[in-house]
Protein backbone atom coordinates (compact mmCIF):
# COMPACT_ATOMS: atom_id res chain seq x y z
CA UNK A 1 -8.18 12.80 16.38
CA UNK A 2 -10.85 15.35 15.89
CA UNK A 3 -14.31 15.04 17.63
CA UNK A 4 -17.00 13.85 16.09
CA UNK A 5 -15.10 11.36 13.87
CA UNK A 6 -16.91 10.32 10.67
CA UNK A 7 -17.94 6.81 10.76
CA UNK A 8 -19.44 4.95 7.71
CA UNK A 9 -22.14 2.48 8.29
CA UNK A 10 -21.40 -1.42 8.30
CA UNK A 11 -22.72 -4.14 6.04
CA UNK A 12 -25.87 -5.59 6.91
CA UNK A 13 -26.75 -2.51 9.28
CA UNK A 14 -30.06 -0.70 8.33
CA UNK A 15 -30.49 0.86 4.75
CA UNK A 16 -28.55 4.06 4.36
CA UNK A 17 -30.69 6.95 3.76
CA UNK A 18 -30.62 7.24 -0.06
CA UNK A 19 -30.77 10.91 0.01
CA UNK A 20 -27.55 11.17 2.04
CA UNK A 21 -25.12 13.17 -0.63
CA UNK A 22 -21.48 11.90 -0.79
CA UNK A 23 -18.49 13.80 0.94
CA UNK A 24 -17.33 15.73 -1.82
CA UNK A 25 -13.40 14.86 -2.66
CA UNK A 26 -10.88 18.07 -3.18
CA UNK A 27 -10.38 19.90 -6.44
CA UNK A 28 -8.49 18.97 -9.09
CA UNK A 29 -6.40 21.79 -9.04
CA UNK A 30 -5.88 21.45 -5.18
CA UNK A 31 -4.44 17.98 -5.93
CA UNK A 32 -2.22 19.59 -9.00
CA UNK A 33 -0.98 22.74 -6.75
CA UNK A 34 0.91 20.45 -4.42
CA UNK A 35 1.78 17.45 -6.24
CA UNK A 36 2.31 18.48 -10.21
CA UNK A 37 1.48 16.92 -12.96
CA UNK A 38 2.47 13.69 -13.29
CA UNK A 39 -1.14 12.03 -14.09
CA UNK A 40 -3.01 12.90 -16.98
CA UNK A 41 -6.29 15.85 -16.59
CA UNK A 42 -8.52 13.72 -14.52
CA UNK A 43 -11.60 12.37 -15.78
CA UNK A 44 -14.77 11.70 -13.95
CA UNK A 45 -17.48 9.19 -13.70
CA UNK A 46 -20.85 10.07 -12.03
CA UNK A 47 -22.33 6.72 -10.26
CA UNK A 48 -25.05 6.40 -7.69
CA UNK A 49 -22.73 6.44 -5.38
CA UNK A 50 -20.97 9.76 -5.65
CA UNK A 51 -18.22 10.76 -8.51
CA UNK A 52 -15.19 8.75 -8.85
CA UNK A 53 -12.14 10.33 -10.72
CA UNK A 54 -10.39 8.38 -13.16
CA UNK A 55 -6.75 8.78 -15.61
CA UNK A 56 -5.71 7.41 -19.15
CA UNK A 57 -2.72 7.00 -20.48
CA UNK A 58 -3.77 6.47 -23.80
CA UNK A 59 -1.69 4.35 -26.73
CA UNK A 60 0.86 6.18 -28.81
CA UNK A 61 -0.05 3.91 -31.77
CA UNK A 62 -2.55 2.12 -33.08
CA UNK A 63 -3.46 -1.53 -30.84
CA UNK A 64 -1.15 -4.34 -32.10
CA UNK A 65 -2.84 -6.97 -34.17
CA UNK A 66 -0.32 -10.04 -33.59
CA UNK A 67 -1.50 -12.08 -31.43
CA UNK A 68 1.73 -12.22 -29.48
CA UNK A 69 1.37 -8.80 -27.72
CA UNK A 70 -2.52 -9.33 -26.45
CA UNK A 71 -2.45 -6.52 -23.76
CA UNK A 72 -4.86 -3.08 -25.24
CA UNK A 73 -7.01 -2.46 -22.12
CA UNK A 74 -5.48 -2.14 -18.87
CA UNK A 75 -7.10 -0.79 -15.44
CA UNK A 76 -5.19 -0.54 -12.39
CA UNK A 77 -6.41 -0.83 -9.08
CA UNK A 78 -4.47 1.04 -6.27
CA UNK A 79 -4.08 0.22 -2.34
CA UNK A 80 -5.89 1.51 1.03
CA UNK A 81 -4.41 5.03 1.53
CA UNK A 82 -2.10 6.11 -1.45
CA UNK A 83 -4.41 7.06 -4.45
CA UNK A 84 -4.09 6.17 -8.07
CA UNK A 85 -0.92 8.45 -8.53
CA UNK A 86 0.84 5.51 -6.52
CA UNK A 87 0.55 3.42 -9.13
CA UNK A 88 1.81 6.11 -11.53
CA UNK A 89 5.79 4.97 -12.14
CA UNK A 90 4.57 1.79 -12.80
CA UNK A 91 1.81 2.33 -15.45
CA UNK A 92 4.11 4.67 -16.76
CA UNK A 93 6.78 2.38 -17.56
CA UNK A 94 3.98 0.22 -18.95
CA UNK A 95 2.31 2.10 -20.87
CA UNK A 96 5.78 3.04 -22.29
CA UNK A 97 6.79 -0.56 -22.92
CA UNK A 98 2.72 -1.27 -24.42
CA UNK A 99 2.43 1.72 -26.54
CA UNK A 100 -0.78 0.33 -28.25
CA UNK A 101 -2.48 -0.11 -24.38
CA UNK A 102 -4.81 2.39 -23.53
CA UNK A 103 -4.01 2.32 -19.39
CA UNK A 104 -6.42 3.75 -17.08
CA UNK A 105 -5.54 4.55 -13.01
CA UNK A 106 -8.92 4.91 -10.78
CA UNK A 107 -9.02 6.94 -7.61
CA UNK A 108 -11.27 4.62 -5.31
CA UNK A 109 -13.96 5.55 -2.90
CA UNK A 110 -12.13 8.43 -0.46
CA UNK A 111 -9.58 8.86 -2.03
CA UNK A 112 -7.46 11.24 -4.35
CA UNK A 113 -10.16 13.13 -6.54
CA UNK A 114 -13.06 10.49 -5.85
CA UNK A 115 -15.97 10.75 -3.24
CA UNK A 116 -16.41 9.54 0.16
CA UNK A 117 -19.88 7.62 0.05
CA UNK A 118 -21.80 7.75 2.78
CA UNK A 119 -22.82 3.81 2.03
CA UNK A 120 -21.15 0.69 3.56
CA UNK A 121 -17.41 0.10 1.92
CA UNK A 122 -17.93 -3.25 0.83
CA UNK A 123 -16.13 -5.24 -1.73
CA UNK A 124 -19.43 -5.12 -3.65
CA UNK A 125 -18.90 -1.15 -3.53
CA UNK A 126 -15.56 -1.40 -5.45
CA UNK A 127 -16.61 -4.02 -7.58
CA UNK A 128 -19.74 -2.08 -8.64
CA UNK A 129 -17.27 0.98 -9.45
CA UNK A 130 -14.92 -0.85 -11.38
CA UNK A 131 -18.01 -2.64 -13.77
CA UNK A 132 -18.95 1.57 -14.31
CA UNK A 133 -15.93 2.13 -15.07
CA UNK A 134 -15.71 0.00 -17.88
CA UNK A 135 -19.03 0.48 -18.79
CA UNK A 136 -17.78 4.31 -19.47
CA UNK A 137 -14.77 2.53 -21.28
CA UNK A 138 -16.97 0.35 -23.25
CA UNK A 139 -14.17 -2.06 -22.10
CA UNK A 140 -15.67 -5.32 -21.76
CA UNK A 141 -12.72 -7.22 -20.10
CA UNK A 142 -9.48 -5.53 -19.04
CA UNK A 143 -6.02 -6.94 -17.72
CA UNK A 144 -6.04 -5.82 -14.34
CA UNK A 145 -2.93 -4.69 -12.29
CA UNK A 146 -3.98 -4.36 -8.24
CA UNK A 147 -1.54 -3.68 -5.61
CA UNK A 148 -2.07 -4.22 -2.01
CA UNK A 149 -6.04 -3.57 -1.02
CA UNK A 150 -6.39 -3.15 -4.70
CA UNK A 151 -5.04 -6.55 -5.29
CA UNK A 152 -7.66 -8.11 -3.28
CA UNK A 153 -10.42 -6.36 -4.34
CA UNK A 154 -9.30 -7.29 -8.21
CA UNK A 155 -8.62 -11.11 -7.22
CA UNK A 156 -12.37 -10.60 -5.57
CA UNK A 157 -13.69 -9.13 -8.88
CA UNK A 158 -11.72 -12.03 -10.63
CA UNK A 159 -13.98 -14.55 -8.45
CA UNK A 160 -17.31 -12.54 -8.96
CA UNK A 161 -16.81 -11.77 -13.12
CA UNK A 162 -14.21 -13.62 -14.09
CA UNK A 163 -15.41 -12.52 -17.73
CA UNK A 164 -14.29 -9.01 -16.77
CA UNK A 165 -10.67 -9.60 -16.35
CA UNK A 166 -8.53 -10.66 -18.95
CA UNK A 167 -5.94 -10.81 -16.66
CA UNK A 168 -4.38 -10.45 -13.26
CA UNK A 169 -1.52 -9.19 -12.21
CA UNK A 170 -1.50 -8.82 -7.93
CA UNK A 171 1.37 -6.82 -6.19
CA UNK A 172 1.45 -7.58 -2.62
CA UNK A 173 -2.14 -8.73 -2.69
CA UNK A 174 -4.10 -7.52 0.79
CA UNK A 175 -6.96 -9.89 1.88
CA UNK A 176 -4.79 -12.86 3.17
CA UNK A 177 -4.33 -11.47 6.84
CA UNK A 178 -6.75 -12.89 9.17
CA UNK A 179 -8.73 -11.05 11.75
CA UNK A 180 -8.22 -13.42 14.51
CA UNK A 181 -4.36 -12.52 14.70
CA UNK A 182 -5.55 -9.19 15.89
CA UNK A 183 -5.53 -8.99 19.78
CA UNK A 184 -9.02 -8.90 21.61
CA UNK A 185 -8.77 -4.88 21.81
CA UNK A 186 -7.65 -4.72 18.05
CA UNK A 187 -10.51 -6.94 17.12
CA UNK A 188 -13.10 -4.47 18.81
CA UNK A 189 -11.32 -1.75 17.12
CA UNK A 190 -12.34 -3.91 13.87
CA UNK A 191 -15.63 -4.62 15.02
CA UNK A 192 -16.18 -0.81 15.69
CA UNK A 193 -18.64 0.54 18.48
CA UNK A 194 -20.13 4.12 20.18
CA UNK A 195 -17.27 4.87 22.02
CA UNK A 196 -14.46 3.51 20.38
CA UNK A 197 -14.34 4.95 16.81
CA UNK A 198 -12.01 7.41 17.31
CA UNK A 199 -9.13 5.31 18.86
CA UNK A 200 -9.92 2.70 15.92
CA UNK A 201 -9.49 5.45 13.55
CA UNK A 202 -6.02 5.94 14.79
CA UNK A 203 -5.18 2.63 15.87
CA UNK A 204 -6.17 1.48 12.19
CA UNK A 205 -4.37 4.17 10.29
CA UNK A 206 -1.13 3.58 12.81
CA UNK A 207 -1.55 0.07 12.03
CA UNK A 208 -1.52 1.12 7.93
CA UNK A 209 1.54 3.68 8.42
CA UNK A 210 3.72 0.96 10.61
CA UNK A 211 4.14 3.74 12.75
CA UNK A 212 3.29 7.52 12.51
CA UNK A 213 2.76 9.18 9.79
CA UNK A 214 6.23 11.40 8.69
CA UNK A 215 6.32 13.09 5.91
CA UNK A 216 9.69 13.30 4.62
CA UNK A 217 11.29 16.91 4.77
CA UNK A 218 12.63 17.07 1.38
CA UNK A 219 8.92 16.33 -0.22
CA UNK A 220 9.02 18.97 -2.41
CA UNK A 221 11.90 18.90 -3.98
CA UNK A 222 11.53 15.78 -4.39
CA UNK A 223 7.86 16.14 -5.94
CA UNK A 224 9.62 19.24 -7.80
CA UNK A 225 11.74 15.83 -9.29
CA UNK A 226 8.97 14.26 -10.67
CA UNK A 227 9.02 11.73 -8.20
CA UNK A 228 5.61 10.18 -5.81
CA UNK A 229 6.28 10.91 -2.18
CA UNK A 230 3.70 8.48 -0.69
CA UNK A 231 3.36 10.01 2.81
CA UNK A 232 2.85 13.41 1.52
CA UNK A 233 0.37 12.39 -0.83
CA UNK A 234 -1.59 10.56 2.20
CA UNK A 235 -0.50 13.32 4.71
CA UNK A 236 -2.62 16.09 1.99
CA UNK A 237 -5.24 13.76 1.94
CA UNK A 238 -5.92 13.60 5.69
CA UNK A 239 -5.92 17.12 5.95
CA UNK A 240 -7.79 17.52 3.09
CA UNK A 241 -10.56 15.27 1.75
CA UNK A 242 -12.86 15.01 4.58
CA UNK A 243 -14.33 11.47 3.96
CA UNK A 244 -10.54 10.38 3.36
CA UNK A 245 -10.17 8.78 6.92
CA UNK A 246 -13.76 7.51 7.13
CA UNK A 247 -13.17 5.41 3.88
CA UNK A 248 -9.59 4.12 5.52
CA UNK A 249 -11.03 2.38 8.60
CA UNK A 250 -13.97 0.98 6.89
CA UNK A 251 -11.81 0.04 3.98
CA UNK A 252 -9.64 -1.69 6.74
CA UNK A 253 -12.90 -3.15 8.48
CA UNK A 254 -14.90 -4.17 5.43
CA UNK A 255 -13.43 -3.70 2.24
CA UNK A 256 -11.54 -6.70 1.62
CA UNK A 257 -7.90 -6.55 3.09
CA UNK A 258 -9.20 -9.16 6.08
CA UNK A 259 -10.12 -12.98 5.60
CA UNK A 260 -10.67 -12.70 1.49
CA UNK A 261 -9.32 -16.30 1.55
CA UNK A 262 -12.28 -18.20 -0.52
CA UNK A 263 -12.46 -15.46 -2.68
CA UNK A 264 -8.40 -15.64 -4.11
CA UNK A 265 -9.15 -19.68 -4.21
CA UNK A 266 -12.23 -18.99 -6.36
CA UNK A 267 -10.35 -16.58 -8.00
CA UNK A 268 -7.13 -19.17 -8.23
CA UNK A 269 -9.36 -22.06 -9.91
CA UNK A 270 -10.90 -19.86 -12.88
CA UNK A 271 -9.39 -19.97 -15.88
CA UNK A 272 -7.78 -16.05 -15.24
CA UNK A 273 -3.94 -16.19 -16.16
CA UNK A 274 -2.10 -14.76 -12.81
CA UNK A 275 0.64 -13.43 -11.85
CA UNK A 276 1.74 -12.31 -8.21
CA UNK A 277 4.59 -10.66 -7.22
CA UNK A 278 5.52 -9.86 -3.87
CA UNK A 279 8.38 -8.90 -1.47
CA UNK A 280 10.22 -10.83 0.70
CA UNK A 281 10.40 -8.32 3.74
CA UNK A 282 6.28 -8.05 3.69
CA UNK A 283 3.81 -9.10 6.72
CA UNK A 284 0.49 -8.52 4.13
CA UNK A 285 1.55 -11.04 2.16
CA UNK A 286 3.69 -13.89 2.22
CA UNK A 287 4.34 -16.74 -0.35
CA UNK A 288 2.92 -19.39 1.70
CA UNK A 289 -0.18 -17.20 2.36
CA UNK A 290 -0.24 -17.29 -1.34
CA UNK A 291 -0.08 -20.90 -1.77
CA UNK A 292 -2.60 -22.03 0.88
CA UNK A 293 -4.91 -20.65 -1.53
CA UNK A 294 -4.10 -22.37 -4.97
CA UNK A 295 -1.77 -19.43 -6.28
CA UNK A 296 1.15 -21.09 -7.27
CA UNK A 297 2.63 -18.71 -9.99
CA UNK A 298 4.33 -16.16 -7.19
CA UNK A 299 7.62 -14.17 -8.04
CA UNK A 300 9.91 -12.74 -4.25
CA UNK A 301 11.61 -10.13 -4.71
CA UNK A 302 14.52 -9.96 -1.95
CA UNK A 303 15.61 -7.29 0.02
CA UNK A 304 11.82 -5.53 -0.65
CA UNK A 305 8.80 -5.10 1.68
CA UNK A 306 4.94 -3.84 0.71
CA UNK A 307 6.52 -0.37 -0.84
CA UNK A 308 7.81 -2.50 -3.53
CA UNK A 309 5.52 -1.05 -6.08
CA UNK A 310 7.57 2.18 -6.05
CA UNK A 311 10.92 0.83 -4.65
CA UNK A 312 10.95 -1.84 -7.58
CA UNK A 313 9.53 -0.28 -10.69
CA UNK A 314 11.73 -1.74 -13.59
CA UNK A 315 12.06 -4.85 -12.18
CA UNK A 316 7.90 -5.52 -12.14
CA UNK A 317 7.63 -3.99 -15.17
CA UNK A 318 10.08 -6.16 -16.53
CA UNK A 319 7.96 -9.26 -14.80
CA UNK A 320 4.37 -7.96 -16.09
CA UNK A 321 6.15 -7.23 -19.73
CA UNK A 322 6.95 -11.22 -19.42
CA UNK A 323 4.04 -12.33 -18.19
CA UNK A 324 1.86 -10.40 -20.51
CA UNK A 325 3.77 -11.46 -23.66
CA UNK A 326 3.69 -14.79 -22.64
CA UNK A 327 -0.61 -14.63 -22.54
C-alpha cells in the first residue's frame, strides 16, 4: 500500500473545506483503450460534488402504451468496486427484452468515469446523486435495479423517496451484514484512525476480493470477446483512478453495506413492489437476513454466490422480465 494513503473524511467530522476540488476520475478513452466498447459514449453530469459519468441504452421503439408492460425508465445502481459496466450483460439483455425502456447505468462516486469527492461517502451522498440524475433525466420515478452496495443504497433511497422509485429490483442486496460480527481489530479497521488507514485499506479491499486480487490471464481475449472481466476492470481502476481506493474503504465504512437494517424494513413496508434475488452460496446476503426485515418476496438461485449478476444473466433477466410484467 502506498504511503500517504488517501483517506476521506467521516460523517459528523468537521465541515469539509468547500473549496477542496474532487479527484478527477480517468478519461474516457483510457477506460475504452483497455476494455472496448461495450457501454454506450458516456455521458456526464456536473453536481456539487464533482462529475459523475452516466450510460443510456435508449428504446428501439416508441414506450408501450398497454398498461401490461409498465417498465419505460430504468436506472441501475452498481456494487462497491466493479463500476457500471458490471451491470452491463444484464441491462443489456433488458433493454433487449424492454425495447421501449430507456435504461441508464451510473458510475458512482470513485468509480469508473465518475469523481472521487473529497466529502464524507454517506448514503445521503449517493442518494443526492441519484435525485441529479434524474433531475438531468427529467425522470421523476424510475424502476430501479441495484446489485450488491447498490442494492442497499436503492432499498435506502426506496425508504427516503419512496416517490422516486417505481420499483425495486435488489440483487444480492449489501447492507444486511452487521458490524459487530467483525473481530475487535476489524472493527477498528472500520472505525478508522492515524495510524491504521493503510492496513484498513487493504484489510477492507482483501475483505471485498475474498482474497487477493488476480486478474485472470486470459483478460484480454476474453475482453477482445465482448465479455466483463470483473477483476481487470477493478485491477485498472486501482492503478488508475486515484480516489478509486479512498471511495472503497469509506464506501465499506459509511456508505451503506453495514447495519442498513431499519432502512430495508422502512423500505419493506412502503408500498414499492420488490423483488430480490439472491444466491444460495452468498455470505452478504442470505434469505433469512432478508426476512428478518419484512422482505418476503426473495428468489435463491442454487449453485450461485454474490457474482451471480454476471454468472446468471438469463436467468435474472428472465425473473425481472416476470416481475416487471406482472407490475
Amino acid at each position: 500500500m502506498p504511503n500517504g494513503a488517501i483517506v476521506l473524511p467521516r460523517p459528523g467530522t468537521a465541515k469539509p473545506d468547500d473549496k477542496l476540488l474532487p479527484i478527477n476520475a480517468p478519461t474516457e478513452a483510457a477506460f475504452v483503450a483497455k476494455f472496448g466498447s461495450l457501454l454506450p459514449q458516456a455521458s456526464y453530469l456536473q453536481t456539487q460534488n464533482g462529475r459523475a459519468a452516466y450510460y443510456e441504452l435508449l428504446p428501439s421503439r416508441p414506450p408501450p402504451t398497454d398498461s401490461r408492460t409498465p417498465v419505460s425508465r430504468v436506472l441501475f445502481v452498481h456494487g462497491v468496486q466493479t463500476p457500471a459496466i458490471g451491470l452491463q450483460p444484464l441491462a443489456s439483455a433488458l433493454s433487449s427484452r424492454f425495447p421501449g425502456a430507456h435504461c441508464v447505468l451510473v458510475d458512482l462516486w470513485g468509480h469508473g468515469l465518475t469523481d472521487t469527492p473529497l466529502v464524507p461517502h454517506d448514503p445521503a451522498l449517493f442518494h443526492a446523486l441519484l435525485e441529479a440524475l434524474m433531475l438531468q433525466l427529467k425522470w421523476n420515478d424510475a424502476h430501479f435495479v441495484g446489485y450488491s452496495f447498490g442494492g442497499s443504497t436503492t432499498a435506502s433511497f426506496a425508504a427516503a423517496k419512496p416517490e422516486r422509485v417505481a420499483s425495486m429490483v435488489l440483487v444480492a442486496p449489501a447492507g444486511l451484514m452487521r458490524e459487530t460480527q467483525f473481530d475487535e481489530s476489524q472493527r477498528l479497521y472500520l472505525r478508522g484512525g492515524e495510524n491504521l488507514e493503510e492496513q484498513a485499506q487493504a484489510w477492507i479491499i482483501e475483505f471485498l476480493e475474498d482474497g487477493k486480487l488476480i486478474v485472470p490471464s486470459d483478460w484480454e481475449e476474453r475482453v477482445g470477446r465482448g465479455e466483463v472481466v470483473a477483476e481487470a476492470v477493478r485491477d485498472w481502476q486501482m492503478k488508475e483512478h486515484e480516489g478509486h481506493a479512498a471511495s472503497v474503504v469509506a464506501i465499506f465504512r459509511d456508505g451503506g453495506v453495514l447495519d442498513k437494517h431499519a432502512e430495508f424494513v422502512k423500505a419493506a413496508k412502503s408500498s414499492i413492489k420488490y423483488l430480490c434475488i439472491i444466491g444460495e452460496l452468498d455470505d452478504v446476503c442470505g434469505i433469512q437476513d432478508l426476512h428478518d426485515v419484512g422482505m418476503q418476496n426473495v428468489v435463491v438461485l442454487p449453485q450461485v454466490g454474490h457474482g451471480l449478476v454476471r454468472e446468471r444473466v438469463s436467468k435474472i433477466t428472465q425473473l425481472i422480465e416476470d416481475f416487471w410484467s406482472s407490475l
